[in-house]
C-alpha atoms as a PDB file:
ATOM      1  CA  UNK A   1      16.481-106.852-134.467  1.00  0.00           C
ATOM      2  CA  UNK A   2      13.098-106.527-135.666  1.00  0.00           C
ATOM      3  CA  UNK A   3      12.020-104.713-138.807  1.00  0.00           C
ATOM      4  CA  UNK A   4       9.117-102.616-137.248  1.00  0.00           C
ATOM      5  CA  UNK A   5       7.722-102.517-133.555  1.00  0.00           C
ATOM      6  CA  UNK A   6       5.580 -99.533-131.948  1.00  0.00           C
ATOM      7  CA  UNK A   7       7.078 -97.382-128.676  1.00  0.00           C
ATOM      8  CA  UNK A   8       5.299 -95.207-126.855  1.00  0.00           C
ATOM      9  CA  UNK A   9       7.184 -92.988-124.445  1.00  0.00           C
ATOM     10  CA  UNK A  10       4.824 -91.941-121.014  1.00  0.00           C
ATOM     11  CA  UNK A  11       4.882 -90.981-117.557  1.00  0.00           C
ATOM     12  CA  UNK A  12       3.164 -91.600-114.333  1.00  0.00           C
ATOM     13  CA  UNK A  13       0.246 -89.536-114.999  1.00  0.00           C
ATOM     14  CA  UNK A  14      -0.928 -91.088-118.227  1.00  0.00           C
ATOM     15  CA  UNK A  15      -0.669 -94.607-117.577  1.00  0.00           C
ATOM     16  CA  UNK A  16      -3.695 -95.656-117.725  1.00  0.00           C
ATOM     17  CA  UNK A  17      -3.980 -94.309-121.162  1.00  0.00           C
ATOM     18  CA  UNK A  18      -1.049 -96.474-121.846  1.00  0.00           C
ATOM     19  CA  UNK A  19      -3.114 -99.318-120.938  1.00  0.00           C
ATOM     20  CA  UNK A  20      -6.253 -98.385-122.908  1.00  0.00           C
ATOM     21  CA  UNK A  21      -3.512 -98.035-126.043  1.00  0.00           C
ATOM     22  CA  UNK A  22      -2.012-101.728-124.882  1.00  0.00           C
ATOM     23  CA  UNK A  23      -5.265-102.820-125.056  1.00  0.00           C
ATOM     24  CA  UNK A  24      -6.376-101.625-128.472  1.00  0.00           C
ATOM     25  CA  UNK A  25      -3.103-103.248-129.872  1.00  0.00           C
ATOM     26  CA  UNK A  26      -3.685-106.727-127.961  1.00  0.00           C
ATOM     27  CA  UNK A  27      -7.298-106.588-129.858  1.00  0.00           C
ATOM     28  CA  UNK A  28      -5.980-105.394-133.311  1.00  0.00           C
ATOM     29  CA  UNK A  29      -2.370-105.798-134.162  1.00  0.00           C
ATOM     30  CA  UNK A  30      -2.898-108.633-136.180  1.00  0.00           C
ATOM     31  CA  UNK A  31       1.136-109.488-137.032  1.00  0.00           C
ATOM     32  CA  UNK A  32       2.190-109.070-133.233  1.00  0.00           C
ATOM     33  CA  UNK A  33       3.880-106.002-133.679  1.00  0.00           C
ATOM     34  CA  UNK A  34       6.030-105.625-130.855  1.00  0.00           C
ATOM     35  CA  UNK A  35       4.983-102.998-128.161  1.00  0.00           C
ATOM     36  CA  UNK A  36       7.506-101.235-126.250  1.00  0.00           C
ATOM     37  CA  UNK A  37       6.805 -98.518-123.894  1.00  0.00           C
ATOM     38  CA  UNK A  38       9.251 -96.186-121.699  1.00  0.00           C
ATOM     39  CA  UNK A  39       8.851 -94.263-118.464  1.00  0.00           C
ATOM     40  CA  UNK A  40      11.258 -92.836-116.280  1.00  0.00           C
ATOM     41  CA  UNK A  41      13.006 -95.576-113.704  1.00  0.00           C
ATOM     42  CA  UNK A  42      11.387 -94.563-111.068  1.00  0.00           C
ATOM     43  CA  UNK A  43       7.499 -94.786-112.834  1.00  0.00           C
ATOM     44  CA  UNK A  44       8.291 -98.531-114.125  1.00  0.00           C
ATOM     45  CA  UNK A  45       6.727-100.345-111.255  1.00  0.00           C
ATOM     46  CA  UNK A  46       3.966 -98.585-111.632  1.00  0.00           C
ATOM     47  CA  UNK A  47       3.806 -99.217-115.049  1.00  0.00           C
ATOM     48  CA  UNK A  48       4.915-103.042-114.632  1.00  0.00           C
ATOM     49  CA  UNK A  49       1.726-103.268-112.188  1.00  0.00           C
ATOM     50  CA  UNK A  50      -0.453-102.336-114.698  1.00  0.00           C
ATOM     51  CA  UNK A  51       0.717-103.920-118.030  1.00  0.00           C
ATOM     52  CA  UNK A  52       1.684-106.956-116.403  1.00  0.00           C
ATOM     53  CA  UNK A  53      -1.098-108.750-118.677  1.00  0.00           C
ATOM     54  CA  UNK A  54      -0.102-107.250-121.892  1.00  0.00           C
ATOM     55  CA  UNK A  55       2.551-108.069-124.122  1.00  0.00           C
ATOM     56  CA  UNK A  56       4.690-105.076-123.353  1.00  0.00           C
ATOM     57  CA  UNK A  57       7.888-104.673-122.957  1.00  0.00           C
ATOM     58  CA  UNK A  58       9.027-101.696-120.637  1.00  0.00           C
ATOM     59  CA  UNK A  59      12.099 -99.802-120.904  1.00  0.00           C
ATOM     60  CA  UNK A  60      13.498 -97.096-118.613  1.00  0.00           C
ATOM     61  CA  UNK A  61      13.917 -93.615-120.371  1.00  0.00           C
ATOM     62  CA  UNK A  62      17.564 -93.454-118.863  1.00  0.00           C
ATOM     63  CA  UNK A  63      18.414 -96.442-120.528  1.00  0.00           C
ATOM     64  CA  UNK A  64      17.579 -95.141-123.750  1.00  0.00           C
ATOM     65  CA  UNK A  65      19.280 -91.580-123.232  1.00  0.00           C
ATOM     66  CA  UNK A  66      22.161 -93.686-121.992  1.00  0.00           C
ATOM     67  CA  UNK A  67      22.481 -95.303-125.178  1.00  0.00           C
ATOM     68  CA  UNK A  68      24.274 -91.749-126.630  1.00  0.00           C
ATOM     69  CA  UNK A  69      27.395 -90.945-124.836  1.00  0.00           C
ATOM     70  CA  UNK A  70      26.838 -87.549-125.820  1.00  0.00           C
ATOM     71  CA  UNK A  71      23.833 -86.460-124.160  1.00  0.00           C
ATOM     72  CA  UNK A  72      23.904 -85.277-120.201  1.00  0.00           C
ATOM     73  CA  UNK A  73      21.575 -87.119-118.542  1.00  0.00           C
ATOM     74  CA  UNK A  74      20.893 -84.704-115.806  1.00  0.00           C
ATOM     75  CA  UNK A  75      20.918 -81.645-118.313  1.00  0.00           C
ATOM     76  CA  UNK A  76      18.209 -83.695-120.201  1.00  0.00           C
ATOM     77  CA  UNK A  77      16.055 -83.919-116.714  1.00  0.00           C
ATOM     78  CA  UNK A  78      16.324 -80.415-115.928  1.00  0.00           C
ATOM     79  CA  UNK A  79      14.344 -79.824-119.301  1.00  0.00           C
ATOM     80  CA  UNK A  80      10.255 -79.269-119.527  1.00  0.00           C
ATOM     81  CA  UNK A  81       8.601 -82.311-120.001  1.00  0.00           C
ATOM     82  CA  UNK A  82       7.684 -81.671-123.408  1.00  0.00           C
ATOM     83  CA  UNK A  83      10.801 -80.999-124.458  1.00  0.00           C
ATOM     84  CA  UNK A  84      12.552 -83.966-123.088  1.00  0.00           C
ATOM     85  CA  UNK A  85      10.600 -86.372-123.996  1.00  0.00           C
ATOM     86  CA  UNK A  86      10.991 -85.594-127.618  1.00  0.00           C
ATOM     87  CA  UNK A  87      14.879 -85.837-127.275  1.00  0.00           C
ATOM     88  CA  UNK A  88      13.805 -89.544-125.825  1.00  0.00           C
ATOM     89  CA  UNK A  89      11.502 -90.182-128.564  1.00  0.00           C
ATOM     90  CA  UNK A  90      13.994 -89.326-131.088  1.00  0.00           C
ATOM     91  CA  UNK A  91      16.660 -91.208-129.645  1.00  0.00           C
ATOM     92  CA  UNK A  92      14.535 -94.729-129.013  1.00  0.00           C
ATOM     93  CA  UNK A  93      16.515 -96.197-132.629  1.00  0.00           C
ATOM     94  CA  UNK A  94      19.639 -96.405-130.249  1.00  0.00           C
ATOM     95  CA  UNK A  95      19.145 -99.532-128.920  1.00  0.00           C
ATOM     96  CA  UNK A  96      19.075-100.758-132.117  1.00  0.00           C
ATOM     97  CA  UNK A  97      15.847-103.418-131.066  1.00  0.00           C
ATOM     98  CA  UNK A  98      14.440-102.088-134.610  1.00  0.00           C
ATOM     99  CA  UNK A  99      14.863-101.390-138.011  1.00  0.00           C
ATOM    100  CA  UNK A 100      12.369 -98.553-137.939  1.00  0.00           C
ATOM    101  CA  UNK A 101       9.275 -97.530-135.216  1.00  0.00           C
ATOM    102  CA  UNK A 102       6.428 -95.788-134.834  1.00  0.00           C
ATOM    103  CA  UNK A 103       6.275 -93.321-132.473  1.00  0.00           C
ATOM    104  CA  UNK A 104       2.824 -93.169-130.243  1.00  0.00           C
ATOM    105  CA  UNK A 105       1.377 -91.154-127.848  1.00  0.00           C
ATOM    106  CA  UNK A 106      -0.318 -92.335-124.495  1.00  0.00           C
ATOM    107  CA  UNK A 107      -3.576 -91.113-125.608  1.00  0.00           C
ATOM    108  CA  UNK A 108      -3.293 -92.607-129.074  1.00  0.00           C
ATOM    109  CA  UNK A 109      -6.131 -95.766-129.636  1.00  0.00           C
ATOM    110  CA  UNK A 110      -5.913 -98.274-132.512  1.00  0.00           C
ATOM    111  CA  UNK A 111      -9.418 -98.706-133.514  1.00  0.00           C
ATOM    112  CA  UNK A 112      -8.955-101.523-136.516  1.00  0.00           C
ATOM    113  CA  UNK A 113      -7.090-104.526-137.507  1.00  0.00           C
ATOM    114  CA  UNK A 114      -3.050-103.116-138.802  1.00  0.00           C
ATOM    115  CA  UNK A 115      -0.230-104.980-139.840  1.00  0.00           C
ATOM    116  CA  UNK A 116       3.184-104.188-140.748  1.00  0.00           C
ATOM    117  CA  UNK A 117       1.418-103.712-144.318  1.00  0.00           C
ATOM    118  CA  UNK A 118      -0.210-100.388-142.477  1.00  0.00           C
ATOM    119  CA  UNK A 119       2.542 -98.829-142.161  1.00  0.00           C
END
């Protein structure tokens, strides 16, 4: 488990603002932060094709939903985007890969050096 890595939940449509965020955090995260990012199942190759040369890893959004038995998987889908996502957002800490995250947008951009002391 690692104390503190950075996840960014996208889709399709924004992921080549992924990769302009993948790319600010190759340039400055100077303590090699881990980077995970999550798309729907069916957006991952597209997403794999893209990040392939950063340091990313990818996760499927039904693998994190899946990680509480108590949520409906299909009810979640049927939800707006907006609202869905969050539920994914908030329920990223599942998989237990970290001791705490930081939650980032697609369109977010680092634009200096950060460390874990950053945060």
């Amino acid at each position: 488990m690692h104390p503190f890595v950075l996840y960014c939940k996208s889709y399709n449509v924004d992921v080549k603002r992924v990769v302009r965020l993948a790319d600010t955090i190759a340039r400055f995260n100077v303590n090699s932060i881990p980077f995970f990012v999550s798309a729907p199942a069916a957006d991952l190759p597209l997403f794999k094709q893209l990040l392939g040369a950063h340091d990313v890893q990818l996760l499927a959004d039904e693998e994190i939903l899946a990680a509480n038995p108590a949520l409906q998987l299909q009810a979640i889908q049927q939800l707006p985007g907006n609202i869905s996502q969050q539920i994914v957002k908030s329920e990223f800490w599942r998989l237990g890969l970290s001791q705490a995250y930081l939650c980032l947008d697609s369109d977010c951009m680092f634009i200096r050096a950060f460390d874990t002391e950053t945060f």
